[in-house]
C-alpha atoms as a PDB file:
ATOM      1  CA  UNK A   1      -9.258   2.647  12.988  1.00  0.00           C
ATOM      2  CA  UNK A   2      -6.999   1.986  10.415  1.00  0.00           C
ATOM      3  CA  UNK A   3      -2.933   2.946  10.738  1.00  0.00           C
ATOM      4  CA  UNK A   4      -0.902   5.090   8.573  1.00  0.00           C
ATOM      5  CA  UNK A   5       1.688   2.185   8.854  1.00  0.00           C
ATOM      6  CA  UNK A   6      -0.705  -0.507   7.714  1.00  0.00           C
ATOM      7  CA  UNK A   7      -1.820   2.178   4.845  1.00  0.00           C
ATOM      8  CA  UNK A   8       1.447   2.373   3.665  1.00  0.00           C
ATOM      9  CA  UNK A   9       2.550  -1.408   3.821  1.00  0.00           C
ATOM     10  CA  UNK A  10      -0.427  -1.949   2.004  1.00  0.00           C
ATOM     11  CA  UNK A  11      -0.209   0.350  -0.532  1.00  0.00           C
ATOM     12  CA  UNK A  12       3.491  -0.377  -1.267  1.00  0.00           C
ATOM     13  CA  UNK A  13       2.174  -4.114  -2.005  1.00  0.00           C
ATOM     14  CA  UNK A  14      -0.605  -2.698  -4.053  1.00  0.00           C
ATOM     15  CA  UNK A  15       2.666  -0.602  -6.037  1.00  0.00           C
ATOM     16  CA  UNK A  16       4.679  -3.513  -6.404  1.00  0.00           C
ATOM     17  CA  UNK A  17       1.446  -5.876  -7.509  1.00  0.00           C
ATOM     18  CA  UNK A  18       0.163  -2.739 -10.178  1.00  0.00           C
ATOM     19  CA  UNK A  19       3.171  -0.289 -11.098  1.00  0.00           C
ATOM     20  CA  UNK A  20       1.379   1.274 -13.365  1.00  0.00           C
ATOM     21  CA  UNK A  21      -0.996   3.042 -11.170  1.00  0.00           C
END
């Protein structure tokens, strides 16, 4: 299963790569 850390760290890369969404 995936973990709420590795969610997180991965969607604050995603943020920094795309701001805008």
């Amino acid at each position: 299963p995936i973990r709420l850390e590795g969610l997180v760290l991965t969607h604050q890369q995603f943020s920094s790569y795309e701001p805008e969404l």
